[in-house]
PDB file of N, CA and C in Angstrom:
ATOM      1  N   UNK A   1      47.182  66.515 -19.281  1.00  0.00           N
ATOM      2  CA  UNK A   1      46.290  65.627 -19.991  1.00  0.00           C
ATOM      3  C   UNK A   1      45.035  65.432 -19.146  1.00  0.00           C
ATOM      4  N   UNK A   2      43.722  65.580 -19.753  1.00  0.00           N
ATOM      5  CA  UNK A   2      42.731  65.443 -18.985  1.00  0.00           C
ATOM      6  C   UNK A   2      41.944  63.984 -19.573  1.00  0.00           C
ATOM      7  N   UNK A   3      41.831  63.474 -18.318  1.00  0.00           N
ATOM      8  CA  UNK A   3      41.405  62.333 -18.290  1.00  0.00           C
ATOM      9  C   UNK A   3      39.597  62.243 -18.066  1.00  0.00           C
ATOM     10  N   UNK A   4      38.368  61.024 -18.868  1.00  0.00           N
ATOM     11  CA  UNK A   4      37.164  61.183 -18.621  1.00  0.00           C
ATOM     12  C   UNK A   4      37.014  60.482 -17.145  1.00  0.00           C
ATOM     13  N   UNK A   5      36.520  60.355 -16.354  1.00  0.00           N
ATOM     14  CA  UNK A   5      35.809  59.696 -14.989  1.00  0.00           C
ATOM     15  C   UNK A   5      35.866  57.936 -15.465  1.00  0.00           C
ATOM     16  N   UNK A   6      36.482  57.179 -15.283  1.00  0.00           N
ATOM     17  CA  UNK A   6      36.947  55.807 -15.572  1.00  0.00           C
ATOM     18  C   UNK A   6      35.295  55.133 -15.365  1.00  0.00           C
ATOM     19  N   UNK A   7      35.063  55.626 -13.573  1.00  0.00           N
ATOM     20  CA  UNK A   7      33.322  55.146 -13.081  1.00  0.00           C
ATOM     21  C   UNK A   7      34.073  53.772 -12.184  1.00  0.00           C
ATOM     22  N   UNK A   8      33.357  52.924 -11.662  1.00  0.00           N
ATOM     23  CA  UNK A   8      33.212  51.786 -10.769  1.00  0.00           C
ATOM     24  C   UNK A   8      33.037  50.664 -11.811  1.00  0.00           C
ATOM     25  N   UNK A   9      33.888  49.265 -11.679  1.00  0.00           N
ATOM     26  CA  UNK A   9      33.864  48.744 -12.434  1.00  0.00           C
ATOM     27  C   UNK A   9      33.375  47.033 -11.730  1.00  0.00           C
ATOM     28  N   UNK A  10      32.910  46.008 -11.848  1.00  0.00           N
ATOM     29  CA  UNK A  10      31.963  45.296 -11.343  1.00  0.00           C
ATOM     30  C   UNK A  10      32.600  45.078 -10.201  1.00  0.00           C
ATOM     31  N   UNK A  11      33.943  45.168  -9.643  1.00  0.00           N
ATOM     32  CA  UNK A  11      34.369  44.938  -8.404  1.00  0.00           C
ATOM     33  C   UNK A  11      33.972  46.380  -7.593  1.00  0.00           C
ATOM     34  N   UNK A  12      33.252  46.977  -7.963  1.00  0.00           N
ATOM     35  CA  UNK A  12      33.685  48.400  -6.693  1.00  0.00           C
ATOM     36  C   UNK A  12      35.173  49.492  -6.611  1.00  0.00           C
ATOM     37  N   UNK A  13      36.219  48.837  -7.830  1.00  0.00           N
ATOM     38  CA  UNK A  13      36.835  49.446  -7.955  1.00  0.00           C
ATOM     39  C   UNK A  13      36.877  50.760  -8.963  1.00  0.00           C
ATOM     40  N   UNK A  14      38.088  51.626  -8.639  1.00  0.00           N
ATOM     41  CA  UNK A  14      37.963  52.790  -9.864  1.00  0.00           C
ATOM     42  C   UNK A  14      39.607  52.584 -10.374  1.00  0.00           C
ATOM     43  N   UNK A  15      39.809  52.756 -11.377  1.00  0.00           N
ATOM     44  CA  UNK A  15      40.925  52.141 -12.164  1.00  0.00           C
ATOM     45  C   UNK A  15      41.233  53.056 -13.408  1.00  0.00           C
ATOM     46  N   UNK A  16      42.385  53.386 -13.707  1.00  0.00           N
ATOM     47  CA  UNK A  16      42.307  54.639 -15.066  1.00  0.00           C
ATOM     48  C   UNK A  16      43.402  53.324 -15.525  1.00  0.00           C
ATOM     49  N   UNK A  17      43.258  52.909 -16.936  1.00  0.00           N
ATOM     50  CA  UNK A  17      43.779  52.273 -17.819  1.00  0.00           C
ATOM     51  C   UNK A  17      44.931  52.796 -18.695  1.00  0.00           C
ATOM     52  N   UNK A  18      46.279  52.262 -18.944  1.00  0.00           N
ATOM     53  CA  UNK A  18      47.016  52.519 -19.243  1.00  0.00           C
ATOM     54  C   UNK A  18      47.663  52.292 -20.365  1.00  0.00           C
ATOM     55  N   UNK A  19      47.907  52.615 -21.748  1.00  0.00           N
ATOM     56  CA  UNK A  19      48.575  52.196 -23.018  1.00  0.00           C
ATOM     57  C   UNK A  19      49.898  51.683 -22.666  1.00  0.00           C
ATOM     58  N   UNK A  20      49.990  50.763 -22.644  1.00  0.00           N
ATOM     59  CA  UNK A  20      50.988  49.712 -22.634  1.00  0.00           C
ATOM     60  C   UNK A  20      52.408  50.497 -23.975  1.00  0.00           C
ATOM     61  N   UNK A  21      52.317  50.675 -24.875  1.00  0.00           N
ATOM     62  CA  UNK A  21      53.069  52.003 -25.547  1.00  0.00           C
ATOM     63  C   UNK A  21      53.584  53.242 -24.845  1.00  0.00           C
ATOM     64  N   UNK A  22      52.810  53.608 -23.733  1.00  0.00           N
ATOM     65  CA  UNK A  22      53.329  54.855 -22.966  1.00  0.00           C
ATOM     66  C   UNK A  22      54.721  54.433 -22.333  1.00  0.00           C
ATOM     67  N   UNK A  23      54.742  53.461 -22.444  1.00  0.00           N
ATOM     68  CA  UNK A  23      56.215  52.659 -20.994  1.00  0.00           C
ATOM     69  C   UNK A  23      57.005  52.044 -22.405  1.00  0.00           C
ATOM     70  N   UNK A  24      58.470  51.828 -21.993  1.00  0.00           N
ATOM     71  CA  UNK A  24      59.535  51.352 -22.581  1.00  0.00           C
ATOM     72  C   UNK A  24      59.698  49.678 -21.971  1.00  0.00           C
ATOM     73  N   UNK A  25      58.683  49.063 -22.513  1.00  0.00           N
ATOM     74  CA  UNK A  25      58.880  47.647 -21.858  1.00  0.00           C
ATOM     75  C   UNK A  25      59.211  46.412 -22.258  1.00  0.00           C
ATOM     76  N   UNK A  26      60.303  45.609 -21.650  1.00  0.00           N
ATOM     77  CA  UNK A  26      61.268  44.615 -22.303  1.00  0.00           C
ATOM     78  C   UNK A  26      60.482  43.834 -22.767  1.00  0.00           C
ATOM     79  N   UNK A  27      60.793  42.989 -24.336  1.00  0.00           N
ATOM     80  CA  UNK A  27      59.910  41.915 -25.165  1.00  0.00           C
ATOM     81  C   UNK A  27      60.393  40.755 -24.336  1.00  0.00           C
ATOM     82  N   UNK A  28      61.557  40.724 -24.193  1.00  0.00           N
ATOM     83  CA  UNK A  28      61.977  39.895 -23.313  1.00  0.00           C
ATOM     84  C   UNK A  28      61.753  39.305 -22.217  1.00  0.00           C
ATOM     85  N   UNK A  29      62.107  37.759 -21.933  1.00  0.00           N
ATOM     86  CA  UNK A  29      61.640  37.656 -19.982  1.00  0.00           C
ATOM     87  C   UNK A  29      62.626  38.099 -19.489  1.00  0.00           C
ATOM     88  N   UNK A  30      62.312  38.527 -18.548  1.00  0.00           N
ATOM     89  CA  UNK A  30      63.924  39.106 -17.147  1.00  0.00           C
ATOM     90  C   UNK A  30      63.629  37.850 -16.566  1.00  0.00           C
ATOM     91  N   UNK A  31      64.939  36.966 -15.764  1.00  0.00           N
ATOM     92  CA  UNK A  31      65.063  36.564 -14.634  1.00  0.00           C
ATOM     93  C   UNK A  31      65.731  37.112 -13.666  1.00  0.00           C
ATOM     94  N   UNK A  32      65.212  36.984 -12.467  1.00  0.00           N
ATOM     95  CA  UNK A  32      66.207  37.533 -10.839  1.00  0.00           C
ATOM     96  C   UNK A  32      65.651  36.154 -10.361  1.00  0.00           C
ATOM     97  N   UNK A  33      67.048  36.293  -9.487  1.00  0.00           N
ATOM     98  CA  UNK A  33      67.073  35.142  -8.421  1.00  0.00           C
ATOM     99  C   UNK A  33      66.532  33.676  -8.889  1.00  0.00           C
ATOM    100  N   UNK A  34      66.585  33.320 -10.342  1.00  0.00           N
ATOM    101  CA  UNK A  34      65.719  32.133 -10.822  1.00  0.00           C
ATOM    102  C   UNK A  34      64.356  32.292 -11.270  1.00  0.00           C
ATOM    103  N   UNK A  35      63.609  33.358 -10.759  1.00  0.00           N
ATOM    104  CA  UNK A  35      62.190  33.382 -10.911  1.00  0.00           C
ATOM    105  C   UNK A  35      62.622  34.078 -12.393  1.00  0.00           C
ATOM    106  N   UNK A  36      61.641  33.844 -13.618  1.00  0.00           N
ATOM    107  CA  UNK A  36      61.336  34.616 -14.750  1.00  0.00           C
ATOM    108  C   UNK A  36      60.060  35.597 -14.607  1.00  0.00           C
ATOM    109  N   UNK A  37      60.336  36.808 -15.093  1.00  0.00           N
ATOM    110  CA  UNK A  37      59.171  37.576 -15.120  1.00  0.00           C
ATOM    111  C   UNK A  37      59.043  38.258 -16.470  1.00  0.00           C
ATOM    112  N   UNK A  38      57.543  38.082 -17.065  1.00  0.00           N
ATOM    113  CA  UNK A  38      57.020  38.727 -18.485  1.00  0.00           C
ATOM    114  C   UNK A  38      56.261  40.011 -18.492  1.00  0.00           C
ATOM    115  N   UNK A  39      56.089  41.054 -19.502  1.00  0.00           N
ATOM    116  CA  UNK A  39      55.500  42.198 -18.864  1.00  0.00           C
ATOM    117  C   UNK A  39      54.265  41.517 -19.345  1.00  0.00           C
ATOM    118  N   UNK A  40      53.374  42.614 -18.251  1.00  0.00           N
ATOM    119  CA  UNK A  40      51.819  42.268 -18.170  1.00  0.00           C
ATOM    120  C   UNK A  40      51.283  43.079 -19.955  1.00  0.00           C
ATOM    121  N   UNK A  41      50.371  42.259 -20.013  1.00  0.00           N
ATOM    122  CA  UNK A  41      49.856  43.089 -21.324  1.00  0.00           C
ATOM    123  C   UNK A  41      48.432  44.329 -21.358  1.00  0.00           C
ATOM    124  N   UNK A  42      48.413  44.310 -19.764  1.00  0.00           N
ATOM    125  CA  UNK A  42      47.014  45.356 -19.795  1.00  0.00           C
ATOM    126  C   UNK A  42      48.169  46.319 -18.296  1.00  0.00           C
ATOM    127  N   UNK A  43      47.936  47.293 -18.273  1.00  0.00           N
ATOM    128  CA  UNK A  43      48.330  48.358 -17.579  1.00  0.00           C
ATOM    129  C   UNK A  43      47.926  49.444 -16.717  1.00  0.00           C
ATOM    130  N   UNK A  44      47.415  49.787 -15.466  1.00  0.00           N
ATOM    131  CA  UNK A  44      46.337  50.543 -15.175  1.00  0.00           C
ATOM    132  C   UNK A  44      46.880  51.024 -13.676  1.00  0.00           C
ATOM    133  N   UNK A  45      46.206  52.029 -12.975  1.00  0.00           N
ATOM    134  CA  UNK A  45      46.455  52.487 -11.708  1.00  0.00           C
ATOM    135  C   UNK A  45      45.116  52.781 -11.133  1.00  0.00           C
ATOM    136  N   UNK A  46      45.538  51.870 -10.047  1.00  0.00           N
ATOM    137  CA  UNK A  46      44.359  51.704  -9.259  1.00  0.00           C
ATOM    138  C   UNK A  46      43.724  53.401  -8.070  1.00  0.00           C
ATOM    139  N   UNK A  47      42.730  53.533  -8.408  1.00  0.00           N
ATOM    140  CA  UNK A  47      42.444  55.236  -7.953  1.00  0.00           C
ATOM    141  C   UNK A  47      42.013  54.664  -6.566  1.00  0.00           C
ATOM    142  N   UNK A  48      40.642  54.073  -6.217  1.00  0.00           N
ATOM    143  CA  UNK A  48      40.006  52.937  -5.228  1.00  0.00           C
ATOM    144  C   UNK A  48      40.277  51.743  -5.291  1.00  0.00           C
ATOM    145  N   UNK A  49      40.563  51.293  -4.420  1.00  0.00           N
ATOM    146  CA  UNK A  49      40.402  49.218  -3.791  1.00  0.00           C
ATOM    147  C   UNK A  49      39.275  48.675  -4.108  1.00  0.00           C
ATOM    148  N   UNK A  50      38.533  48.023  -4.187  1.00  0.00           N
ATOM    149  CA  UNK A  50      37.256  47.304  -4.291  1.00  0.00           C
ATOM    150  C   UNK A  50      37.313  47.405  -3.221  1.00  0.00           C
ATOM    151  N   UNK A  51      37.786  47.639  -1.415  1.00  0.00           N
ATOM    152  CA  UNK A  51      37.081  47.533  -0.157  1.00  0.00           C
ATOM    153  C   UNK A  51      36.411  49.412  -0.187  1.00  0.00           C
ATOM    154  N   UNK A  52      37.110  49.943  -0.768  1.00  0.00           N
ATOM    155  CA  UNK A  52      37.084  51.355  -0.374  1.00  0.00           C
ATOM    156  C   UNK A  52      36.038  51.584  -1.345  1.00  0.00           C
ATOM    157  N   UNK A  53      35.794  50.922  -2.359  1.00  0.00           N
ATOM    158  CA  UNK A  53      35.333  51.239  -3.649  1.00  0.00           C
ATOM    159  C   UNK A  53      33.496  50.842  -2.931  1.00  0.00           C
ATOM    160  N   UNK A  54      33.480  49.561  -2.918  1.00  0.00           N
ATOM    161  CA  UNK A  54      32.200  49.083  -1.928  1.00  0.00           C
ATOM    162  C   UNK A  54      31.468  50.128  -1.165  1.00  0.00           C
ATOM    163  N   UNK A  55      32.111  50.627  -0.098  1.00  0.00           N
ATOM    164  CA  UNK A  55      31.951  51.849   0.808  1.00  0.00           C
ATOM    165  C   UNK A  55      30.883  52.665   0.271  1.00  0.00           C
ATOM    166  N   UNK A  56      31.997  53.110  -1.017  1.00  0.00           N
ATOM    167  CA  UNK A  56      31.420  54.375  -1.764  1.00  0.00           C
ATOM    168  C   UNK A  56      30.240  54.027  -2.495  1.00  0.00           C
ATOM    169  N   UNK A  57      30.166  53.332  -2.911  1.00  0.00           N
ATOM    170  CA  UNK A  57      28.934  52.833  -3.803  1.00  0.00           C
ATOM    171  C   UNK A  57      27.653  52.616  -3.530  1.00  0.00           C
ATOM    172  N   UNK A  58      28.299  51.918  -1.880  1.00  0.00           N
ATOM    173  CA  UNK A  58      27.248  52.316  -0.944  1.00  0.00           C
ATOM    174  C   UNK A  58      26.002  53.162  -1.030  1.00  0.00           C
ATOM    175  N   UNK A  59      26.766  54.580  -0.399  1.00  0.00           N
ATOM    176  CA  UNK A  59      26.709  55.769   0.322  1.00  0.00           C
ATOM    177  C   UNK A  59      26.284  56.410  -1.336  1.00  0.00           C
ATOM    178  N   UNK A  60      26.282  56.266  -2.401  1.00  0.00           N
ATOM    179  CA  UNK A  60      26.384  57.082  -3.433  1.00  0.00           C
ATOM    180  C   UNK A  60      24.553  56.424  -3.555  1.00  0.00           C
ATOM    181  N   UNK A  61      24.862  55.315  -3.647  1.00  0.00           N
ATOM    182  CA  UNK A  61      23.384  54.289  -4.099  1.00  0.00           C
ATOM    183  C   UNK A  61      22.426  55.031  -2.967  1.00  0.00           C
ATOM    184  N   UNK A  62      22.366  55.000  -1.648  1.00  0.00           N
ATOM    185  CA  UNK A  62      21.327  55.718  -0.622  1.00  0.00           C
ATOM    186  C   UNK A  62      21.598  56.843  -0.396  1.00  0.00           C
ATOM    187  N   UNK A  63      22.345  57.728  -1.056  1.00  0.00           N
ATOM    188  CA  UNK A  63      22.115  58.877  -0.895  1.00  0.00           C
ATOM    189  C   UNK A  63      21.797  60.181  -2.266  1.00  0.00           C
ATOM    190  N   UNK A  64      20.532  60.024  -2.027  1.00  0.00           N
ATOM    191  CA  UNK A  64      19.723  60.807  -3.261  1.00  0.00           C
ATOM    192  C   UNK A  64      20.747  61.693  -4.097  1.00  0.00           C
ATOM    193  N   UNK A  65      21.185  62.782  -3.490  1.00  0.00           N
ATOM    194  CA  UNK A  65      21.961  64.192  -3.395  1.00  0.00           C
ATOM    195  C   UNK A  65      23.524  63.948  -4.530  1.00  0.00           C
ATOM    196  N   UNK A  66      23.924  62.569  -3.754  1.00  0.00           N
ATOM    197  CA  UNK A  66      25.017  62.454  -4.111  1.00  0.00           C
ATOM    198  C   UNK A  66      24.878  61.189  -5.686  1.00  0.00           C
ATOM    199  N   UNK A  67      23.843  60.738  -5.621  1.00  0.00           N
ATOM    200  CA  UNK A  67      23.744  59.944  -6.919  1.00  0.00           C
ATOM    201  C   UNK A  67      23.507  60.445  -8.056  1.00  0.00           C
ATOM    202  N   UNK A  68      22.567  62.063  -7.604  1.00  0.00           N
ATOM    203  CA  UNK A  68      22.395  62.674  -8.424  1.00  0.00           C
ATOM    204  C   UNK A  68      23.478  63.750  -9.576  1.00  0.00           C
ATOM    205  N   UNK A  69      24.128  63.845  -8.737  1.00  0.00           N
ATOM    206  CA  UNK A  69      25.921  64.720  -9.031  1.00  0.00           C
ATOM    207  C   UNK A  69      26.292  63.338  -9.783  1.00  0.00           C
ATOM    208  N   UNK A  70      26.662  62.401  -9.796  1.00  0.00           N
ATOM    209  CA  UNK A  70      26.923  61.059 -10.769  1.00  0.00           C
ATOM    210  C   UNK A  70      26.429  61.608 -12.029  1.00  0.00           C
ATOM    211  N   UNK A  71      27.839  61.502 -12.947  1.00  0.00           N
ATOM    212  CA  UNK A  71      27.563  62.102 -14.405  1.00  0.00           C
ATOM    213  C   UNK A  71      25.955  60.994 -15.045  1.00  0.00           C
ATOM    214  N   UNK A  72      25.432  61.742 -16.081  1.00  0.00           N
ATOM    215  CA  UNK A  72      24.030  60.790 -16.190  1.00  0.00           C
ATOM    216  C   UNK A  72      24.693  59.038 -16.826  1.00  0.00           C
ATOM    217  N   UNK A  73      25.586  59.040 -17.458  1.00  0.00           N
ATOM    218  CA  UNK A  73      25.697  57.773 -18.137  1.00  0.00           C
ATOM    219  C   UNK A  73      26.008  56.778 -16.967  1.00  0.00           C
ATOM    220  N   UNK A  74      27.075  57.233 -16.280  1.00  0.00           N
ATOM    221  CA  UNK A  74      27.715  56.740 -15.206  1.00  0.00           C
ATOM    222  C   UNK A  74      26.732  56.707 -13.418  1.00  0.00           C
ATOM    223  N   UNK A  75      25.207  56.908 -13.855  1.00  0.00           N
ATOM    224  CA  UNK A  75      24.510  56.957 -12.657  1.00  0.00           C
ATOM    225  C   UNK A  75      24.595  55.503 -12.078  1.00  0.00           C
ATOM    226  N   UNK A  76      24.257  55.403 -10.845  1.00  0.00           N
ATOM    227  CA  UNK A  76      24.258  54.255 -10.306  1.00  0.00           C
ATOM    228  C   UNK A  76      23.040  53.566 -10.701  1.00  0.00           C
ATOM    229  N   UNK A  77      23.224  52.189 -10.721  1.00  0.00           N
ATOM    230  CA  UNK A  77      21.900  51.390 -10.735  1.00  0.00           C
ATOM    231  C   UNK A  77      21.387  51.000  -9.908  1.00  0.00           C
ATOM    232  N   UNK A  78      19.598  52.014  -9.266  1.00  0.00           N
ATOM    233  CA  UNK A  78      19.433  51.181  -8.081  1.00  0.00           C
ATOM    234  C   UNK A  78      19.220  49.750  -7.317  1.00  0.00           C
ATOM    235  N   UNK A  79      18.845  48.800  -8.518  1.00  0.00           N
ATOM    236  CA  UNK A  79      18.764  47.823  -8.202  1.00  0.00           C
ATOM    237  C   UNK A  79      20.290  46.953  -7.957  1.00  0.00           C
ATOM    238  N   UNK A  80      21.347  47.228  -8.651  1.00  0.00           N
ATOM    239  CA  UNK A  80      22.264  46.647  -8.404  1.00  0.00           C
ATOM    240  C   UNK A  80      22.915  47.340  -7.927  1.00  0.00           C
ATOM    241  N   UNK A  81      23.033  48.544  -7.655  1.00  0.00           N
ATOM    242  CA  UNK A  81      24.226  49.291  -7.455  1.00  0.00           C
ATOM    243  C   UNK A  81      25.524  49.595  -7.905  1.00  0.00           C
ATOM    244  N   UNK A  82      25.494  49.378  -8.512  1.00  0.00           N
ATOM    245  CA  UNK A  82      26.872  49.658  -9.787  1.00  0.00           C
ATOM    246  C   UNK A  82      26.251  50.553 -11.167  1.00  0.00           C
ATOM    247  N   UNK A  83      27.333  50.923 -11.955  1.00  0.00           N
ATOM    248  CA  UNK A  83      27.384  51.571 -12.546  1.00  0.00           C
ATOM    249  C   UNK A  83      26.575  51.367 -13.807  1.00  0.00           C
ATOM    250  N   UNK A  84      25.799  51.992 -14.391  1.00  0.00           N
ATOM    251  CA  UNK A  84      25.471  51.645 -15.848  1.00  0.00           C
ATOM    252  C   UNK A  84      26.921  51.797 -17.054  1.00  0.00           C
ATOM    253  N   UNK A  85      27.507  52.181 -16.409  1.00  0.00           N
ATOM    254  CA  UNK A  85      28.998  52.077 -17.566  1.00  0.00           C
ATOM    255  C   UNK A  85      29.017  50.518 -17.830  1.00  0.00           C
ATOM    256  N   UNK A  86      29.469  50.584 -19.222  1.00  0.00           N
ATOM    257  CA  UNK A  86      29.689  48.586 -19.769  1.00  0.00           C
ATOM    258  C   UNK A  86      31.166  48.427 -19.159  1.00  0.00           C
ATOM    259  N   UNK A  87      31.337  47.629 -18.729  1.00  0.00           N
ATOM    260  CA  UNK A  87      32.632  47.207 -18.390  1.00  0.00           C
ATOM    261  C   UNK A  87      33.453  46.592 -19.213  1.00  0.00           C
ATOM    262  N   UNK A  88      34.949  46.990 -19.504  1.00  0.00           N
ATOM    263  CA  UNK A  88      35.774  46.446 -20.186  1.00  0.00           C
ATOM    264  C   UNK A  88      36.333  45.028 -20.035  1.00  0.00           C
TER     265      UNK A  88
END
């Protein structure tokens, strides 16, 4: 399955989003040990940290070469530095 470029999202992170349908997940609460736990309703795997993510955004924002390789929608913004992607 090929996936599009997710991009940097206002934290500096990169994140591919997950259909909550792909997983077999209980309607139910589970308890262990007393604590109750509910499934989450949004689903995702984290690619970058927001510390690692920062870094990059950096280095992408001052460096001509490499902002330019940035697909066009997903270019950085120089004034803010983040992504022109809308965030979910």
């Amino acid at each position: 399955m090929k996936l599009k470029w997710p991009g940097f999202n206002e934290k500096g992170t990169v994140i591919i989003e997950l259909e909550a349908e792909t997983f077999c997940i209980a309607k139910n609460t589970l308890n262990v040990l007393g604590k109750s736990f509910i499934a989450k309703d949004e689903f995702h795997v984290t690619l970058i940290g927001t510390q690692a993510g920062l870094i990059l955004l950096d280095k992408i924002k001052y460096n001509k070469a490499i902002n330019q390789r940035c697909p066009r929608k997903k270019r950085l913004n120089q004034s803010t530095g983040h992504s022109s992607r809308p965030v979910r």
